[in-house]
C-alpha atoms as a PDB file:
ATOM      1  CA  UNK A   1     133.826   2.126 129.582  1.00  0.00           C
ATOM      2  CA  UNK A   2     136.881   3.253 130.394  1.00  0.00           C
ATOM      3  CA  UNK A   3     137.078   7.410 130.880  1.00  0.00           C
ATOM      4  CA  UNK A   4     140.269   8.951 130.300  1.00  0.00           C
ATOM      5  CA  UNK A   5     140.458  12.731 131.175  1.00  0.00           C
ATOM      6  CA  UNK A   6     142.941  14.965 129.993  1.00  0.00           C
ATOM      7  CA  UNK A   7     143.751  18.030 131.057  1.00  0.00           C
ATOM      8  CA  UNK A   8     142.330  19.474 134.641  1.00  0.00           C
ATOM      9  CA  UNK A   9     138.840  18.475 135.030  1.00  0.00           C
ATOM     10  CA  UNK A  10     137.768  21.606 137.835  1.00  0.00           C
ATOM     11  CA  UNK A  11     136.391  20.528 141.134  1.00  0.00           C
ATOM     12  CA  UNK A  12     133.268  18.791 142.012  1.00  0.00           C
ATOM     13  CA  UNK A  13     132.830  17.146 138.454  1.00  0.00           C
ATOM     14  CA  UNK A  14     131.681  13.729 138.804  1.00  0.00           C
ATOM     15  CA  UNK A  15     131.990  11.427 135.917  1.00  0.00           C
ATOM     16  CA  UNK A  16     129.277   8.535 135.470  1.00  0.00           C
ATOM     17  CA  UNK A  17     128.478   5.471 132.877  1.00  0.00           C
ATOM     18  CA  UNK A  18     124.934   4.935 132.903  1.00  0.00           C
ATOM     19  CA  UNK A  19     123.205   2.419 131.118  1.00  0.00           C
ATOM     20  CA  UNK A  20     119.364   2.840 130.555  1.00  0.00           C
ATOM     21  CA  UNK A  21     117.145   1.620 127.511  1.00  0.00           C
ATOM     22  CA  UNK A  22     114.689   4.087 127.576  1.00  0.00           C
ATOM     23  CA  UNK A  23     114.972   7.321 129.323  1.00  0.00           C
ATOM     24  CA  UNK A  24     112.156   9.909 129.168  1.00  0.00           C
ATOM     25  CA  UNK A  25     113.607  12.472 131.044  1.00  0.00           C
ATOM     26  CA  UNK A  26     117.293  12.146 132.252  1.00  0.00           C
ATOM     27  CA  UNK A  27     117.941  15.086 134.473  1.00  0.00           C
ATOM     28  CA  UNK A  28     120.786  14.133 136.987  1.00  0.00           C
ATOM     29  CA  UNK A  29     121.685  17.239 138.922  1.00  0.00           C
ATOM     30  CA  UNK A  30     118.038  18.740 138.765  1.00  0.00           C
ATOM     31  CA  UNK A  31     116.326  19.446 141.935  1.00  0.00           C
ATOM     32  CA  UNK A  32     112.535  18.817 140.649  1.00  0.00           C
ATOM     33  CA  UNK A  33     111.651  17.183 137.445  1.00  0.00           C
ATOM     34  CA  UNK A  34     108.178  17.672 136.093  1.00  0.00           C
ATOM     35  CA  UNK A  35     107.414  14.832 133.768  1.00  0.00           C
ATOM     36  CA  UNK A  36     104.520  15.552 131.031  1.00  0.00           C
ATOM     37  CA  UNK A  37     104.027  11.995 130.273  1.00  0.00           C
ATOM     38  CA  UNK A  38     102.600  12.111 126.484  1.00  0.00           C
ATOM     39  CA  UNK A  39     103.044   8.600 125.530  1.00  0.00           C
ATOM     40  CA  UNK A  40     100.409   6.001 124.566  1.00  0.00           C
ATOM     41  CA  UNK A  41     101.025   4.131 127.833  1.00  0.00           C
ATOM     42  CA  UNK A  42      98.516   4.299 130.745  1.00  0.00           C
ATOM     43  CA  UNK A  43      99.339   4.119 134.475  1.00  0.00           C
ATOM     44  CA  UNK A  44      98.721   0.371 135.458  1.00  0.00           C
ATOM     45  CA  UNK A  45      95.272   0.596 137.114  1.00  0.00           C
ATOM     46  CA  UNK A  46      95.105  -0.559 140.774  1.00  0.00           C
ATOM     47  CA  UNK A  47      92.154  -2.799 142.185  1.00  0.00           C
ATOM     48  CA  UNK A  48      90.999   0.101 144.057  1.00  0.00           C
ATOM     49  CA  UNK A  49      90.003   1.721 140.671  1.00  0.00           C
ATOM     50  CA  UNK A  50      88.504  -1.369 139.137  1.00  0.00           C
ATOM     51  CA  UNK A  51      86.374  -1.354 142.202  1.00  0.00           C
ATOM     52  CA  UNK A  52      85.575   2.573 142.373  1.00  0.00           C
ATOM     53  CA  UNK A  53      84.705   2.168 138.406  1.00  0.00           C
ATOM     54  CA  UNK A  54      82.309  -1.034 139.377  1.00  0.00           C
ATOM     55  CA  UNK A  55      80.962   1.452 142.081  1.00  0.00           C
ATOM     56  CA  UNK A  56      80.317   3.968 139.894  1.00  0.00           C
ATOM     57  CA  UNK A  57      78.469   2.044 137.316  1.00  0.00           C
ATOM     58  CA  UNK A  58      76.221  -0.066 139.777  1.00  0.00           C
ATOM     59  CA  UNK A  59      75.261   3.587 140.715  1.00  0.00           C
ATOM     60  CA  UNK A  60      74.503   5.138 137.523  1.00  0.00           C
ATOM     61  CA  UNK A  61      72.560   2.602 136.562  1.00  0.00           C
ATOM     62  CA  UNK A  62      70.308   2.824 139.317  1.00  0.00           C
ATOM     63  CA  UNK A  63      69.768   6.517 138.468  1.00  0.00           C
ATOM     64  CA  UNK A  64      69.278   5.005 134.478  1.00  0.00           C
ATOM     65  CA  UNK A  65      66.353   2.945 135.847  1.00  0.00           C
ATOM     66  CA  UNK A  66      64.687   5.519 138.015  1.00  0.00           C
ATOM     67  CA  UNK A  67      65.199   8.039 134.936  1.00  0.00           C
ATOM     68  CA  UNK A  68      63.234   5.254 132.202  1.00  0.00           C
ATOM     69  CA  UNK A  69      60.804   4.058 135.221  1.00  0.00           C
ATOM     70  CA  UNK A  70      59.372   8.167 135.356  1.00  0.00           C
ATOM     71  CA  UNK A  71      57.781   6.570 132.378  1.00  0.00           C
ATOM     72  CA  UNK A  72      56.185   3.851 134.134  1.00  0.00           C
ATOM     73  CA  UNK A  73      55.130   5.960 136.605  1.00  0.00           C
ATOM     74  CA  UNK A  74      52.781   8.213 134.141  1.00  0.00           C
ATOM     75  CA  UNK A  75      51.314   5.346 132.548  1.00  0.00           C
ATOM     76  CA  UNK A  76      53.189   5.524 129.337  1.00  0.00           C
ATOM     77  CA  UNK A  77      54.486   1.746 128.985  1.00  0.00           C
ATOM     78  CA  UNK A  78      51.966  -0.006 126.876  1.00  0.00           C
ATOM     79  CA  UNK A  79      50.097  -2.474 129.204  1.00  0.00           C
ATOM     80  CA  UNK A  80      51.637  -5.597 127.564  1.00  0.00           C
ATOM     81  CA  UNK A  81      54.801  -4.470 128.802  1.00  0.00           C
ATOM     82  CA  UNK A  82      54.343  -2.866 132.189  1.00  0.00           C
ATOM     83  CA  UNK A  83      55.575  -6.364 134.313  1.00  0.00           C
ATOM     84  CA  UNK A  84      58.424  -6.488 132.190  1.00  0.00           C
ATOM     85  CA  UNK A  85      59.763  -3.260 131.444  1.00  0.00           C
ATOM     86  CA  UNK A  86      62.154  -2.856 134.126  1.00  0.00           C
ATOM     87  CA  UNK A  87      63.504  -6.225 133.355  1.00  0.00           C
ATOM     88  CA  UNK A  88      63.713  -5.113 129.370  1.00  0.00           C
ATOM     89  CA  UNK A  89      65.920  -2.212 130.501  1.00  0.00           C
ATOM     90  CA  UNK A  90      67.972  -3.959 132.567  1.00  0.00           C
ATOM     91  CA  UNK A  91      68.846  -6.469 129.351  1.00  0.00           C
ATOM     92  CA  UNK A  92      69.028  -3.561 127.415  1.00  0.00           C
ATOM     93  CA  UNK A  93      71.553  -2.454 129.809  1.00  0.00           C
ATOM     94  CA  UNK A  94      73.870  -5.471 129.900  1.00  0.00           C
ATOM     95  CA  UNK A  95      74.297  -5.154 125.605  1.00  0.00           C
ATOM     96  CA  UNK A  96      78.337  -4.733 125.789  1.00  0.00           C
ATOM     97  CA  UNK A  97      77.876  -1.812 122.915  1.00  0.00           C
ATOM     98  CA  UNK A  98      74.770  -0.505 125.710  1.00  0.00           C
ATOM     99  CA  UNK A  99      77.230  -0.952 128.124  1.00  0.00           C
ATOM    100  CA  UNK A 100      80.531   1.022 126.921  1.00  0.00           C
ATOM    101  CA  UNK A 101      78.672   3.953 125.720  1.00  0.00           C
ATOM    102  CA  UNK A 102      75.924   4.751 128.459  1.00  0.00           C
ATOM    103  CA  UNK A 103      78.254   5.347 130.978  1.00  0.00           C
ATOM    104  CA  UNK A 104      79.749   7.974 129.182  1.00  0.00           C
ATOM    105  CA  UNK A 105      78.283  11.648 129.633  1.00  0.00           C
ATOM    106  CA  UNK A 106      80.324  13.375 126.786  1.00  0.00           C
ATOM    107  CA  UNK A 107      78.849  17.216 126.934  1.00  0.00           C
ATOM    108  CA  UNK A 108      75.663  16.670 128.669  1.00  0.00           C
ATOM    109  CA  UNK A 109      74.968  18.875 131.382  1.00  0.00           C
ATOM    110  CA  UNK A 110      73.595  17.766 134.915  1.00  0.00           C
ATOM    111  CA  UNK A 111      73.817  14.265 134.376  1.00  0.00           C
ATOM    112  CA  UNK A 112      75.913  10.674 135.198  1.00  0.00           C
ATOM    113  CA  UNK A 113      74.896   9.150 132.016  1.00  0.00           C
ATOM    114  CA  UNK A 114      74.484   9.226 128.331  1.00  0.00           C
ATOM    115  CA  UNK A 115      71.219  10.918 128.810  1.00  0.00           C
ATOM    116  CA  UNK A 116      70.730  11.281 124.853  1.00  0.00           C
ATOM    117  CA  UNK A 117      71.448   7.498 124.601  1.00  0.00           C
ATOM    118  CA  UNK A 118      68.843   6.878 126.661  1.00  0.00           C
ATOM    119  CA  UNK A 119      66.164   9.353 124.855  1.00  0.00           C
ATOM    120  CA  UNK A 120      67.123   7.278 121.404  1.00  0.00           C
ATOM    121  CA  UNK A 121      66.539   3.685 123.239  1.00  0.00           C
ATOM    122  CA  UNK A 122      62.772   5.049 123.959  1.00  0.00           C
ATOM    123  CA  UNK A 123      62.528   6.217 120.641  1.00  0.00           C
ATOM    124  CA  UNK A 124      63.290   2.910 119.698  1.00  0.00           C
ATOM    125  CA  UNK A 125      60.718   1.402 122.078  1.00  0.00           C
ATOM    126  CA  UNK A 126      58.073   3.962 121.059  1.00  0.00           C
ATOM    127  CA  UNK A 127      58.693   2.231 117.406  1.00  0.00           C
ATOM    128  CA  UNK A 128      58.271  -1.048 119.072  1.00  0.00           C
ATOM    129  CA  UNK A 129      55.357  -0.505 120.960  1.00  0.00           C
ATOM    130  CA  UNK A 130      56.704  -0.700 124.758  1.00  0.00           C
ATOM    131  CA  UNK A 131      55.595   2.556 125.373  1.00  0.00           C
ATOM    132  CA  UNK A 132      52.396   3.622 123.783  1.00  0.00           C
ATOM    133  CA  UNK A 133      52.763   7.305 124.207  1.00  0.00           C
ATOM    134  CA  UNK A 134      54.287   8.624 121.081  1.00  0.00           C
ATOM    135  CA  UNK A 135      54.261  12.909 121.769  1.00  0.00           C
ATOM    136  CA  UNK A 136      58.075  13.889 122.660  1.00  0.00           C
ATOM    137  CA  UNK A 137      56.578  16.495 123.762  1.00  0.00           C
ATOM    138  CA  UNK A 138      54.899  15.009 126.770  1.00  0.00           C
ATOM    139  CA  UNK A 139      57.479  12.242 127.659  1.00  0.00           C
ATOM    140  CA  UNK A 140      60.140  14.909 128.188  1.00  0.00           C
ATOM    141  CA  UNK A 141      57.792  16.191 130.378  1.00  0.00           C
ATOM    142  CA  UNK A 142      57.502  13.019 131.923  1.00  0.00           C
ATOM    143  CA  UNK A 143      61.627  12.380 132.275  1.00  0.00           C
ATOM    144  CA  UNK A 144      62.900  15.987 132.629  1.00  0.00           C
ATOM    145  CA  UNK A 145      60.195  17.836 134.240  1.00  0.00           C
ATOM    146  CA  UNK A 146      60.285  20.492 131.478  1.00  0.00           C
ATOM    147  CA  UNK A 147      58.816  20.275 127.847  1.00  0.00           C
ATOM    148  CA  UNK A 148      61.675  22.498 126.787  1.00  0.00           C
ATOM    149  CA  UNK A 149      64.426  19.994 127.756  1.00  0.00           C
ATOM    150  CA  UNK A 150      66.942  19.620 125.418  1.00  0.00           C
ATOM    151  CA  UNK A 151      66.591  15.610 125.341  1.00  0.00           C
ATOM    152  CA  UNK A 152      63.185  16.331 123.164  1.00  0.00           C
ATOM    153  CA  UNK A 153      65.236  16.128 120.220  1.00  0.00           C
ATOM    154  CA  UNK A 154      66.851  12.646 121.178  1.00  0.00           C
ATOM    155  CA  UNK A 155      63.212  11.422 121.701  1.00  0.00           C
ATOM    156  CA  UNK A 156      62.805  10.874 117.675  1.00  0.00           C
ATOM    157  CA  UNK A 157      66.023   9.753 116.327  1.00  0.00           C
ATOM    158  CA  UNK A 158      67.723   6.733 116.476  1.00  0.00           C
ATOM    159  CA  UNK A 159      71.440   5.989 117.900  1.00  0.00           C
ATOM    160  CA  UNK A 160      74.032   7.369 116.224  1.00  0.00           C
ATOM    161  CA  UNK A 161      75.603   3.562 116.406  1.00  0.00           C
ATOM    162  CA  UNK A 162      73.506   1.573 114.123  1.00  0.00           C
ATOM    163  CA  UNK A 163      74.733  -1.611 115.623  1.00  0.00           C
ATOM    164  CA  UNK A 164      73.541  -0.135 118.962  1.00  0.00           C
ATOM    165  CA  UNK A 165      69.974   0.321 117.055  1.00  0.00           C
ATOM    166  CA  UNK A 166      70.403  -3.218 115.846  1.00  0.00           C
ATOM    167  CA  UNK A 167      70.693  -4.506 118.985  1.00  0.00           C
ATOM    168  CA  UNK A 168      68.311  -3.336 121.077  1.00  0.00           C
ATOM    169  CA  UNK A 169      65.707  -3.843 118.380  1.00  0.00           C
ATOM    170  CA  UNK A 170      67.046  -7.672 118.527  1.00  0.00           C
ATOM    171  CA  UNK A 171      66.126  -7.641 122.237  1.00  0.00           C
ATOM    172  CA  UNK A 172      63.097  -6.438 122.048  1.00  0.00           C
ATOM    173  CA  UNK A 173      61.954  -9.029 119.726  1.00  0.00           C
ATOM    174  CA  UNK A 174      62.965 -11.748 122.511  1.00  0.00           C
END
């Protein structure tokens, strides 16, 4: 580029040719630039996160297995099952469409996990006949502590994700 200037062009101008494809924010004589970054690209994730996510997970489902085993613990998996029903949950568990929406709480209170998930997969099992006790009643009792636990409700429907439904019925069939 050639610049020509005509005329006086006052003191302390600079003149520059910058060449940029993209430019979110081009402030060149700003002293602090705030940039709201709205686009549809994501920071690059580091290997610390991938690791702090893995963390994270291996954690929560620990708490997921003490959380179903309360079951265990009052006698509620059907005797057929009781060897096997920590290994069934675990399975259950490793489902990719399980997988991606367990770990996410949504609007539950005073939890790590999708707590209503959960409440549907015993449903399911109550259906199935891993766990023999049927009254919502007294398995949110046996899970929460409290009758009047707002998981109740989750104890007699199914998933919201049919193919989640699908696929745990699948498993428990193996």
């Amino acid at each position: 580029m050639d610049i020509r200037i005509e005329g006086n062009p006052g003191t302390g101008n600079t003149f520059q040719e910058i060449h940029i494809g993209h430019v979110e924010t081009y402030a060149p004589a700003a002293t602090t630039v705030i940039n709201n970054h709205y686009s549809d690209r994501k920071p690059p994730h580091t290997p610390a996160d991938t690791v702090s996510q893995d963390t994270d997970k291996i954690q929560c489902r620990g708490e997921i297995m003490q959380y179903v085993c309360n079951l265990k613990e009052k006698d509620y998996v059907a005797p057929a099952w009781k060897n096997r029903y920590e290994t069934l949950w675990r399975s259950i568990l490793d489902i990719p469409e399980v997988a991606a929406a367990i770990y996410k709480v949504g609007k539950q209170k005073d939890t790590t996990f999708n707590r209503n998930l959960v409440a549907n997969i015993i449903y399911i099992m109550c259906k199935s006949g891993v766990i023999s006790e049927q009254n919502a009643t007294r398995l949110t009792e046996a899970l929460e502590g409290n009758k009047e636990h707002s998981v109740r409700a989750q104890l007699g429907k199914l998933p919201d994700d049919a193919g989640i439904a699908r696929k745990i019925k699948q498993q428990l069939e193996l």
